[in-house]
N, C-alpha and C. Protein backbone atom coordinates (compact mmCIF):
# COMPACT_ATOMS: atom_id res chain seq x y z
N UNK A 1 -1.60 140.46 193.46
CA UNK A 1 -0.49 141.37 193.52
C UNK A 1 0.70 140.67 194.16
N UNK A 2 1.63 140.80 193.72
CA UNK A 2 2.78 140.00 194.48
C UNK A 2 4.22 140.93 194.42
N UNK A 3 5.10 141.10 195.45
CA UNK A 3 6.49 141.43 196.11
C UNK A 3 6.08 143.12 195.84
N UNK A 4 6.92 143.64 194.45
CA UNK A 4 7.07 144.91 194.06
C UNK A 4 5.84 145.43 193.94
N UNK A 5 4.83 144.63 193.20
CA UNK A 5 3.38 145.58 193.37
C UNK A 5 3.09 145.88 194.07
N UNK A 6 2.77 145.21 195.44
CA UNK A 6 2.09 145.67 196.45
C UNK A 6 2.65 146.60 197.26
N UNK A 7 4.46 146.93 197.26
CA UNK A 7 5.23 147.66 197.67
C UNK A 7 4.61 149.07 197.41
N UNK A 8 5.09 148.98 195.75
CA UNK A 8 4.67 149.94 195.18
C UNK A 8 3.30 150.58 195.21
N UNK A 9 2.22 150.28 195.63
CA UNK A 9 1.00 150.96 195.57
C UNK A 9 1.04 151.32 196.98
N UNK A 10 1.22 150.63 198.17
CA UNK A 10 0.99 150.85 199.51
C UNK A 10 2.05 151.67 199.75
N UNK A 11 2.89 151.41 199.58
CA UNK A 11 4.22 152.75 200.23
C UNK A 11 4.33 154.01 199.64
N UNK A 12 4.20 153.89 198.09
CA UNK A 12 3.81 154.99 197.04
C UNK A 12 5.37 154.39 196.57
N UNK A 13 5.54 155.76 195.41
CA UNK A 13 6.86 155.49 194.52
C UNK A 13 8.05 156.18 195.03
N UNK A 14 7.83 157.23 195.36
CA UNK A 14 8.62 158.00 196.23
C UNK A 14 9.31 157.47 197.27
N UNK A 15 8.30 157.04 198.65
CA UNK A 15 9.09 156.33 199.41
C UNK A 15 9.87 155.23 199.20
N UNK A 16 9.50 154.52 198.24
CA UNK A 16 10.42 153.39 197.53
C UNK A 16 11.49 153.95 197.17
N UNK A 17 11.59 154.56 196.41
CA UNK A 17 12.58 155.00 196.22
C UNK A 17 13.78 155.63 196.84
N UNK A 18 13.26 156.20 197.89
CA UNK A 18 13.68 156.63 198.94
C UNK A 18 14.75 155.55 199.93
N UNK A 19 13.98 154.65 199.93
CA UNK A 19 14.33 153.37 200.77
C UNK A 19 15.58 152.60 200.18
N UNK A 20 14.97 152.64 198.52
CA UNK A 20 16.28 151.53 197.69
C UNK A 20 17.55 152.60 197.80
N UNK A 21 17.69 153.85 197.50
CA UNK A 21 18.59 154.81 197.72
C UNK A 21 19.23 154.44 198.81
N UNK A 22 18.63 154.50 200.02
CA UNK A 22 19.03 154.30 201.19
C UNK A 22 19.72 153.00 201.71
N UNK A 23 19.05 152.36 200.92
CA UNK A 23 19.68 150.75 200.83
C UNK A 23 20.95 150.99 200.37
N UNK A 24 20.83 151.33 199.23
CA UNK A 24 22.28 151.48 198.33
C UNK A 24 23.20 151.86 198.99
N UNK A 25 23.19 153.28 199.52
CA UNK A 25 24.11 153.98 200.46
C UNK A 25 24.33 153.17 201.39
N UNK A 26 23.91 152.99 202.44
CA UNK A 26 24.21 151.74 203.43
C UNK A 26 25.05 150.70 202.88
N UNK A 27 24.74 149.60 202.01
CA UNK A 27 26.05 149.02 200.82
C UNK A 27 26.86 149.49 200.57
N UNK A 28 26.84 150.69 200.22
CA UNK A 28 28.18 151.52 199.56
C UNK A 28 28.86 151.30 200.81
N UNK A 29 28.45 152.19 201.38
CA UNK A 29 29.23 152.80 203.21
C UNK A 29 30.08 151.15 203.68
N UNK A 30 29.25 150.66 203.76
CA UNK A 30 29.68 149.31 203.72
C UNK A 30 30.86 148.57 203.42
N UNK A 31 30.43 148.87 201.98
CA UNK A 31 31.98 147.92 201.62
C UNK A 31 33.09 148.98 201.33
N UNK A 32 33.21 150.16 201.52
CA UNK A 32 34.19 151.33 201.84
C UNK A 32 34.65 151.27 203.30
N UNK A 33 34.13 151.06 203.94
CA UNK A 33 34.25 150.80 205.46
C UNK A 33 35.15 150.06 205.54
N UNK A 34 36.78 150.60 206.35
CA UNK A 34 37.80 149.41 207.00
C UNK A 34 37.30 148.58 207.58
N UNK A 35 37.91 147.12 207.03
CA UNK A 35 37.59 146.30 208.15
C UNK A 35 37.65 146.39 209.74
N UNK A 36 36.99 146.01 210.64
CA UNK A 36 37.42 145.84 211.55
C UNK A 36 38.33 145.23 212.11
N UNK A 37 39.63 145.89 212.99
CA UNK A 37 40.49 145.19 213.32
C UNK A 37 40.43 144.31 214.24
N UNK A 38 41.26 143.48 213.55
CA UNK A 38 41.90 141.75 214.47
C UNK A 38 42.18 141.83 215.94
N UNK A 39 41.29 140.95 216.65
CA UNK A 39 41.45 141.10 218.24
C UNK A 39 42.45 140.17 218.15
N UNK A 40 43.40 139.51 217.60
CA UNK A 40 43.77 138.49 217.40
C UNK A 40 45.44 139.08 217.54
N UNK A 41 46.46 138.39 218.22
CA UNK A 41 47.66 139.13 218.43
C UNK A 41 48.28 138.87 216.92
N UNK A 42 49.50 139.74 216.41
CA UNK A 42 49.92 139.19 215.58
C UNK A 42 51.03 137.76 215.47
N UNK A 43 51.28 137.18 214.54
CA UNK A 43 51.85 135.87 215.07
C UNK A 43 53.14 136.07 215.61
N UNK A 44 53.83 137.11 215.53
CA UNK A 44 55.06 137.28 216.25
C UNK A 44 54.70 137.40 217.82
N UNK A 45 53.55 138.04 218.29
CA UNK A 45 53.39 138.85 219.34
C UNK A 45 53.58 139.80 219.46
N UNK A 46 53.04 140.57 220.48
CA UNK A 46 53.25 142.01 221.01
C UNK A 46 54.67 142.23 221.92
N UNK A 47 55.30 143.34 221.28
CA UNK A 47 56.54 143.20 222.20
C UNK A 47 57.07 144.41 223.32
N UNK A 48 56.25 145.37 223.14
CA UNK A 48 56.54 146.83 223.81
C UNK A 48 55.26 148.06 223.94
N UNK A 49 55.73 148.09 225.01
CA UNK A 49 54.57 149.87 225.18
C UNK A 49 55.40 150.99 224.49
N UNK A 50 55.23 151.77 223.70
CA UNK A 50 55.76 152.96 223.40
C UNK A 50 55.41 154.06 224.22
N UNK A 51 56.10 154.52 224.90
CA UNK A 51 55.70 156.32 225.20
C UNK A 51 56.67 157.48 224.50
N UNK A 52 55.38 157.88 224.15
CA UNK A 52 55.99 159.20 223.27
C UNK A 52 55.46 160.48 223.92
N UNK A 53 55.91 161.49 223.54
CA UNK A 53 55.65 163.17 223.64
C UNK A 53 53.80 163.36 222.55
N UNK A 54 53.31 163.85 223.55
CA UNK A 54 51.87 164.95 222.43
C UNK A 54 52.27 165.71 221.82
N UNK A 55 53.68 166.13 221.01
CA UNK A 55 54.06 167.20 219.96
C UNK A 55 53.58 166.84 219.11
N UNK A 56 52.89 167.53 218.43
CA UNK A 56 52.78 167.24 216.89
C UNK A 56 53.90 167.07 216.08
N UNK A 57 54.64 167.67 216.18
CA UNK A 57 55.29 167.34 215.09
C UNK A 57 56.64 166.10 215.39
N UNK A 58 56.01 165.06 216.11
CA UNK A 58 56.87 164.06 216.54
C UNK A 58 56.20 163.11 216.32
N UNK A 59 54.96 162.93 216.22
CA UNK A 59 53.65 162.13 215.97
C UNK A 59 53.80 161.69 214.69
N UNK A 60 54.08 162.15 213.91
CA UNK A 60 54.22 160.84 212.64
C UNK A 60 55.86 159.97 212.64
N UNK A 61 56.75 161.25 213.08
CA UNK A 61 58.19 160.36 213.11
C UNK A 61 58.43 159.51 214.21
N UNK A 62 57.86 159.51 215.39
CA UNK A 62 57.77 158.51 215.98
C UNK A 62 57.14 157.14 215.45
N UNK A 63 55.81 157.28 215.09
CA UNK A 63 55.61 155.96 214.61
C UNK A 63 56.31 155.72 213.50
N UNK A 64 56.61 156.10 212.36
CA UNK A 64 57.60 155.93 211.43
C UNK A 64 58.65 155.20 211.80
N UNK A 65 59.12 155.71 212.71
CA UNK A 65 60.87 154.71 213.30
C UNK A 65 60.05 153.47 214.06
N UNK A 66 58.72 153.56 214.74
CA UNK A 66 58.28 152.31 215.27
C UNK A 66 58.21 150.50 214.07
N UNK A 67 58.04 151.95 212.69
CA UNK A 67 57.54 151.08 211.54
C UNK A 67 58.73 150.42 211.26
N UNK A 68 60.02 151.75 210.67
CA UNK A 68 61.18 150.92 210.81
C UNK A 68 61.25 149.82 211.19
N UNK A 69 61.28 149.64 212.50
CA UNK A 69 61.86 148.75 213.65
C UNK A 69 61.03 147.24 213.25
N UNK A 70 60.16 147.36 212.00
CA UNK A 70 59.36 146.53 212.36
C UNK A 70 57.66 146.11 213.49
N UNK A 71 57.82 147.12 213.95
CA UNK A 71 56.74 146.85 214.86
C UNK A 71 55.35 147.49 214.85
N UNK A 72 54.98 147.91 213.84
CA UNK A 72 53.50 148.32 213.26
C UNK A 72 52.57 147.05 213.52
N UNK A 73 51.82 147.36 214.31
CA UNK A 73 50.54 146.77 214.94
C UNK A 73 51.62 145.56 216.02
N UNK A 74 52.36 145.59 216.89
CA UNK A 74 53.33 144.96 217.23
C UNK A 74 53.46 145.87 219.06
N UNK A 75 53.15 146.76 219.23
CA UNK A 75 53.30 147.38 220.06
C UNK A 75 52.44 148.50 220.78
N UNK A 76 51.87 148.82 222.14
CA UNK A 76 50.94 149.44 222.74
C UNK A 76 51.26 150.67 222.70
N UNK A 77 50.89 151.70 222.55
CA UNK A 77 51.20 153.19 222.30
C UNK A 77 50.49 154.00 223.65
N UNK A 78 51.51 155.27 224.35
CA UNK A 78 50.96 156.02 225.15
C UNK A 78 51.92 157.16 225.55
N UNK A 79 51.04 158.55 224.79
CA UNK A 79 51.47 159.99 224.76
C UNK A 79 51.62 160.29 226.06
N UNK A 80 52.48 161.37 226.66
CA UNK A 80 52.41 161.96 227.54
C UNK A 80 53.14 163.38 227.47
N UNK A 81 52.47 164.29 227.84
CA UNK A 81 53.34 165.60 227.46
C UNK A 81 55.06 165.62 228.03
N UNK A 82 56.15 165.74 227.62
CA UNK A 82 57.32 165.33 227.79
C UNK A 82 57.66 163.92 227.38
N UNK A 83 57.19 163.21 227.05
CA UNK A 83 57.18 161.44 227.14
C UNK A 83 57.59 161.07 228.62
N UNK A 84 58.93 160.81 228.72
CA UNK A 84 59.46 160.12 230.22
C UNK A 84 59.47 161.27 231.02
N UNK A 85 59.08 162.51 230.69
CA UNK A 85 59.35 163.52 231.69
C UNK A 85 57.85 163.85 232.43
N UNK A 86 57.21 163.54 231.88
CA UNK A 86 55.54 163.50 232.18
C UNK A 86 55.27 162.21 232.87
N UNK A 87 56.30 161.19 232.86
CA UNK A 87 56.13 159.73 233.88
C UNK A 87 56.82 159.73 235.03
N UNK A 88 57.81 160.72 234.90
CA UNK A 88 58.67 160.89 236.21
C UNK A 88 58.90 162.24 236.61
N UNK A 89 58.58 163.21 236.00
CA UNK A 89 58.64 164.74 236.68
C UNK A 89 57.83 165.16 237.43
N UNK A 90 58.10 165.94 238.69
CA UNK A 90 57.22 166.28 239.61
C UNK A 90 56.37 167.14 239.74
N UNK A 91 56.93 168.00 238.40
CA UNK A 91 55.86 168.77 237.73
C UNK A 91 54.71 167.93 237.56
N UNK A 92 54.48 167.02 237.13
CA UNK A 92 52.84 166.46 236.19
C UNK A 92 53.05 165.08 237.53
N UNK A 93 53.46 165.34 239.02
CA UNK A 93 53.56 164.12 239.96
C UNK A 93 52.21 163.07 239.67
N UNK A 94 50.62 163.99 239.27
CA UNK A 94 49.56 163.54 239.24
C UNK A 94 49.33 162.34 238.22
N UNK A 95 50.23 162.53 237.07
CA UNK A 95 49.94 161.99 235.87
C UNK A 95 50.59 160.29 235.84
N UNK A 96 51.59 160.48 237.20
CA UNK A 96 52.63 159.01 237.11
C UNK A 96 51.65 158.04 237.21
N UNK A 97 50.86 157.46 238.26
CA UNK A 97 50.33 156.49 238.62
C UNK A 97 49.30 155.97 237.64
N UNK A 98 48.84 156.88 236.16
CA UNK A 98 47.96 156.81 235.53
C UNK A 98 48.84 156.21 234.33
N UNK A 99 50.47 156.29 233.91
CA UNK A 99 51.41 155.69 232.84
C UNK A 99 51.39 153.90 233.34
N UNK A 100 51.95 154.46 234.84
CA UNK A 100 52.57 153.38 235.62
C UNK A 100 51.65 152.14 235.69
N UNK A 101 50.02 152.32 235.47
CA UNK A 101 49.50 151.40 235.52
C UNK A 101 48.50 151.21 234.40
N UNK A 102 49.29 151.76 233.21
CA UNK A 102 48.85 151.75 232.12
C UNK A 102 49.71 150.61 231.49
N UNK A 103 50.84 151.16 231.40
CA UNK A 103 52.20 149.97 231.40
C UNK A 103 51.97 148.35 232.10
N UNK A 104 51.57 148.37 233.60
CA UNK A 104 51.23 147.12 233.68
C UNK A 104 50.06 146.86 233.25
N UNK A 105 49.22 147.60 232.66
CA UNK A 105 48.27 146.22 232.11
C UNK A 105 48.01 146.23 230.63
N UNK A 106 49.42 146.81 230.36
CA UNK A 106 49.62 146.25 228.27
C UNK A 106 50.58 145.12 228.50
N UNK A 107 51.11 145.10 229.93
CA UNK A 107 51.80 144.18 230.36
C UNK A 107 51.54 142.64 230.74
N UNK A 108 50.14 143.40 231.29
CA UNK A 108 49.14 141.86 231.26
C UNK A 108 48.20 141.52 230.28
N UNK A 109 47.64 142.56 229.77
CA UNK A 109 46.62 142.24 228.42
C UNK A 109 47.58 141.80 226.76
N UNK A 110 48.66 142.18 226.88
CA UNK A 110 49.62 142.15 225.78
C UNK A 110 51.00 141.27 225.86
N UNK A 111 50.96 140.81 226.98
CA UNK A 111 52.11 139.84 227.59
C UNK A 111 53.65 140.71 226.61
N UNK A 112 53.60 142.14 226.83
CA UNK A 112 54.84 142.61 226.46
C UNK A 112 55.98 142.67 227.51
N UNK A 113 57.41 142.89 226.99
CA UNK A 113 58.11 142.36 227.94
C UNK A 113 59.57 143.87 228.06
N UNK A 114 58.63 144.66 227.52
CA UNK A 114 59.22 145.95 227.05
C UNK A 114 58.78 147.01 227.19
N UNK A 115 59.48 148.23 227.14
CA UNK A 115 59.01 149.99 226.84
C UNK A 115 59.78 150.56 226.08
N UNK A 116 59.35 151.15 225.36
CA UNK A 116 60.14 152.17 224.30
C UNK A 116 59.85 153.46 224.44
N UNK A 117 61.15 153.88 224.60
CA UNK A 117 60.63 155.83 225.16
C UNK A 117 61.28 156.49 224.35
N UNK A 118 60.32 157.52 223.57
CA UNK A 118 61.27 158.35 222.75
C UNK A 118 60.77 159.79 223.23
N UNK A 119 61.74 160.25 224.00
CA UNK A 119 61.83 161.86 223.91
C UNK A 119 62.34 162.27 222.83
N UNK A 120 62.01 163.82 222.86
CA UNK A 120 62.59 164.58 221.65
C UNK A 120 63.01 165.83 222.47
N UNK A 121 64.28 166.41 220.70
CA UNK A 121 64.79 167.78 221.66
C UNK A 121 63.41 168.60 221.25
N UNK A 122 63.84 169.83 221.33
CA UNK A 122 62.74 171.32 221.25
C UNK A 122 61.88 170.75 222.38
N UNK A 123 61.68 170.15 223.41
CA UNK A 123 60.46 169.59 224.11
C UNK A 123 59.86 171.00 224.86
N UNK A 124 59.29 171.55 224.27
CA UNK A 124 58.25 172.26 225.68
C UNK A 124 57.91 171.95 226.56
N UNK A 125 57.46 171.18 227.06
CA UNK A 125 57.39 170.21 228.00
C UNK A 125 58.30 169.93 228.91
N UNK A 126 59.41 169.77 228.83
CA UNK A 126 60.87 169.15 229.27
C UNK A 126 61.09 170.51 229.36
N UNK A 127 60.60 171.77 229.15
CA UNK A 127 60.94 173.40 229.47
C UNK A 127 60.25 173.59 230.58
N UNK A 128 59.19 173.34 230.95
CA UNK A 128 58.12 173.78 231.57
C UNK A 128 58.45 173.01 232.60
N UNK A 129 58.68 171.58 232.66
CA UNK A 129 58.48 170.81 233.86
C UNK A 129 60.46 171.13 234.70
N UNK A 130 61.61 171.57 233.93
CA UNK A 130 62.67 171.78 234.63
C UNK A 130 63.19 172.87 234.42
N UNK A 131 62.57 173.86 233.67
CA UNK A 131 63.31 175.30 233.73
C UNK A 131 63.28 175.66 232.48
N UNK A 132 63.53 176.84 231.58
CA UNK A 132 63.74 177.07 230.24
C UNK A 132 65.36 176.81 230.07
N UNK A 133 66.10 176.88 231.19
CA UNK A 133 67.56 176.52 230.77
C UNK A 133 68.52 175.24 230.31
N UNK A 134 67.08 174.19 230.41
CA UNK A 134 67.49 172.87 230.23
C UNK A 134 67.48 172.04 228.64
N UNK A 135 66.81 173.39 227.92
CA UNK A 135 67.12 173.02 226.24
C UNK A 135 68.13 173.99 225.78
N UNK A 136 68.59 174.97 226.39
CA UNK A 136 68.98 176.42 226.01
C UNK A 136 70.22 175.70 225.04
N UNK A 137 71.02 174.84 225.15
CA UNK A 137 72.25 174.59 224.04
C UNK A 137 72.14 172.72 224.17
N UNK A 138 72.61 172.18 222.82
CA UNK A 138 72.29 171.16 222.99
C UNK A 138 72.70 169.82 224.06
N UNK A 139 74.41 170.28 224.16
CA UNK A 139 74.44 169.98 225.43
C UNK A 139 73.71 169.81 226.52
N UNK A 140 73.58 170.73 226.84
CA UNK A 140 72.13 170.47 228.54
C UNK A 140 71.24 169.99 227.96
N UNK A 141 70.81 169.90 227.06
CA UNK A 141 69.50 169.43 226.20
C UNK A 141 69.67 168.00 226.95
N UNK A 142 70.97 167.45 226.08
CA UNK A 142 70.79 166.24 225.88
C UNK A 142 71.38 165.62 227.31
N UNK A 143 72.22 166.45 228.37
CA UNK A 143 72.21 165.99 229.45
C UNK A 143 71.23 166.02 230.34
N UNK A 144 69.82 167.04 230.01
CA UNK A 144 68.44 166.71 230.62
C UNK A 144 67.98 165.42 230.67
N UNK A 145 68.11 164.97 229.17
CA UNK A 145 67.06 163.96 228.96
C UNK A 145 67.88 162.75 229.35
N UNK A 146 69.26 162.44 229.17
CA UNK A 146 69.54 161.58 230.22
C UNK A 146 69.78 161.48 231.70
N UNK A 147 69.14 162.61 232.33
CA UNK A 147 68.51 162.49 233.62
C UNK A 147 67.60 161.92 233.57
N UNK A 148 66.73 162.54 232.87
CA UNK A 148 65.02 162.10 232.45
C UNK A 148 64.95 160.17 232.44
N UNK A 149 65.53 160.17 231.25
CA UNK A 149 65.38 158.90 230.92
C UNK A 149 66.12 157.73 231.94
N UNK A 150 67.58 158.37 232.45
CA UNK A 150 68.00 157.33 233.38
C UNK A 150 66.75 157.22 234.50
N UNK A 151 66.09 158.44 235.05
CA UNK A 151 65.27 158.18 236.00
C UNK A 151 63.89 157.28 235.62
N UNK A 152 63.44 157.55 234.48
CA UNK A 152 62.59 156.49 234.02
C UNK A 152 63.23 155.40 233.76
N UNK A 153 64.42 154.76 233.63
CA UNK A 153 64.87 153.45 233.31
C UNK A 153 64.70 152.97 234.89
N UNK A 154 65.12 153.80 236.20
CA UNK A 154 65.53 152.85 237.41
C UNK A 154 64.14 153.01 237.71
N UNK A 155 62.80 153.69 238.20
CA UNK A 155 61.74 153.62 237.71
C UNK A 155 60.84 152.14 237.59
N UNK A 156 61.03 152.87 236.22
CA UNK A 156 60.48 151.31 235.29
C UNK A 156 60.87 149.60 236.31
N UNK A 157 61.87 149.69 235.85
CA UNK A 157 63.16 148.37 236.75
C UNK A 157 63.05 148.35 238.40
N UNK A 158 62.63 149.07 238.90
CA UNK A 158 61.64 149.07 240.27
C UNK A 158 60.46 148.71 240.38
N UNK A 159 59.58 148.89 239.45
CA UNK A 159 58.44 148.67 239.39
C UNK A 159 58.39 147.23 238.38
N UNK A 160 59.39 146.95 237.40
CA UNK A 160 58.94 145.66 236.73
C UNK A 160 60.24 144.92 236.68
N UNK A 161 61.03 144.27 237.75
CA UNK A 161 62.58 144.17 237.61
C UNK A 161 62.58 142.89 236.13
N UNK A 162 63.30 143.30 235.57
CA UNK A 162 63.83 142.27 233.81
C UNK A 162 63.00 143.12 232.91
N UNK A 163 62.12 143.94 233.00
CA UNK A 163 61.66 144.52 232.08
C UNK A 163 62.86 145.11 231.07
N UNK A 164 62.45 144.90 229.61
CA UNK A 164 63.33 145.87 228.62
C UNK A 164 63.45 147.13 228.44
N UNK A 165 64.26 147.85 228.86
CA UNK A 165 63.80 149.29 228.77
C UNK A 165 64.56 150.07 227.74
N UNK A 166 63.79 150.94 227.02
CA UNK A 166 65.11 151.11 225.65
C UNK A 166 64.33 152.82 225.90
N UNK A 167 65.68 153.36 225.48
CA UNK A 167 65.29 155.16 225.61
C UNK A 167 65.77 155.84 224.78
N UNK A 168 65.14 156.66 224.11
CA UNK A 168 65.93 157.37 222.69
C UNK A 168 65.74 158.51 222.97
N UNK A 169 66.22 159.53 222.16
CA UNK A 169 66.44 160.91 222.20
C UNK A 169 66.05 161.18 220.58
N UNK A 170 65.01 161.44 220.08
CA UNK A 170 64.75 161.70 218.43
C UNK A 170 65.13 163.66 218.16
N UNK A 171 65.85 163.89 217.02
CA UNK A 171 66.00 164.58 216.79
C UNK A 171 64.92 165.50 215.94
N UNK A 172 64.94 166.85 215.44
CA UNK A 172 63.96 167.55 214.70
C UNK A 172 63.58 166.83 213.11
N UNK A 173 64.74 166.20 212.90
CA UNK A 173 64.88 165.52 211.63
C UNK A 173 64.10 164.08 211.85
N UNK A 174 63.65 163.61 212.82
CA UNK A 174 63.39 162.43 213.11
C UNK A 174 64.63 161.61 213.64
N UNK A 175 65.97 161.92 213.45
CA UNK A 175 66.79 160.78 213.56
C UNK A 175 66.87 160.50 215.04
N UNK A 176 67.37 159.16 215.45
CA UNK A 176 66.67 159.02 216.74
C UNK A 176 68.38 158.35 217.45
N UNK A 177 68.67 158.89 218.62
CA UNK A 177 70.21 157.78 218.98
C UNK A 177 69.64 157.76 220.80
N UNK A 178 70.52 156.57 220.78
CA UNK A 178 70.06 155.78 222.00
C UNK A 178 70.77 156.93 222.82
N UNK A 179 69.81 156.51 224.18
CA UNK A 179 70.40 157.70 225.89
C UNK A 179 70.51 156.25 226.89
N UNK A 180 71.70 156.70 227.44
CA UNK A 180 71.55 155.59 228.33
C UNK A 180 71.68 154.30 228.31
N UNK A 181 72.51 153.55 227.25
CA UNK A 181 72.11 152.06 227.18
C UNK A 181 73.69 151.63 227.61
């Protein structure tokens, strides 16, 4: 008796069958399966931490303008409810030291030399942590968030002096204009 015969009588037909099925699937799964990604930096390098807002509905247009920019797989990503208002408001005081030393070590594991902060208006968040009167017209809106953000720029530049610090204000539309530069 030799390979398949002896399979076949000792295991029965069923379980064989069973097994090559199973085989198969496993193959399939297999080569459908994304590769695993590259521990490997890309050849430009890594150039920035992003912090963004947990809104949903900012979560695809944020990375979208990241893509813009060029920097898809290029840069370290990290949500925080408000974005810069959740790194420096005293509302969420608990949450700073957990950004702050998140930042330095994409700083050391990623040798980035940057942060990219994009708040957005409608922020709930940015309601909750300074009042409901601080989105009420767009004006104050947008003179919130350059409180916000100037205070995360001196911040940041205290804690990493030459660091790049870039701060945006993205609109409902996605469109995004600089605060502060």
């Amino acid at each position: 008796m030799h390979g398949l015969e002896w399979v076949a009588r000792n295991v029965g037909r069923r379980r064989l069958l069973a097994l090559g099925a199973g085989a198969l699937g496993l193959g399939a799964l297999a080569k459908a399966a994304p590769s695993s990604a590259t521990t490997d930096p890309p050849p430009e390098g890594y150039e920035a931490l992003l912090l963004m807002c947990i809104d949903p509905r900012f979560v695809h247009p944020t990375n979208q303008y990241m893509e813009q920019r060029g920097l898809i797989d290029r840069y370290s990503q990290f949500a925080l409810a408000g974005a810069a208002a959740g790194a420096v408001s005293q509302h969420w005081a608990v949450w700073h030291n957990t950004f702050w030393d998140n930042l330095a070590a994409s700083m050391e594991l990623h040798s980035i030399n940057g942060v990219i902060v994009v708040n957005h208006r409608d922020c709930g968040a940015v309601q909750i942590a300074y009042g409901d009167d601080v989105i009420s017209t767009p004006e104050r809106e947008t003179a919130t968030h350059e409180r916000i953000l100037g205070t995360f720029r001196q911040e940041a530049l205290r804690r990493h002096p030459g660091i790049d610090v870039e701060t945006w204000l993205m609109a409902l539309d996605g469109s995004v204009q600089p605060i502060g530069r």
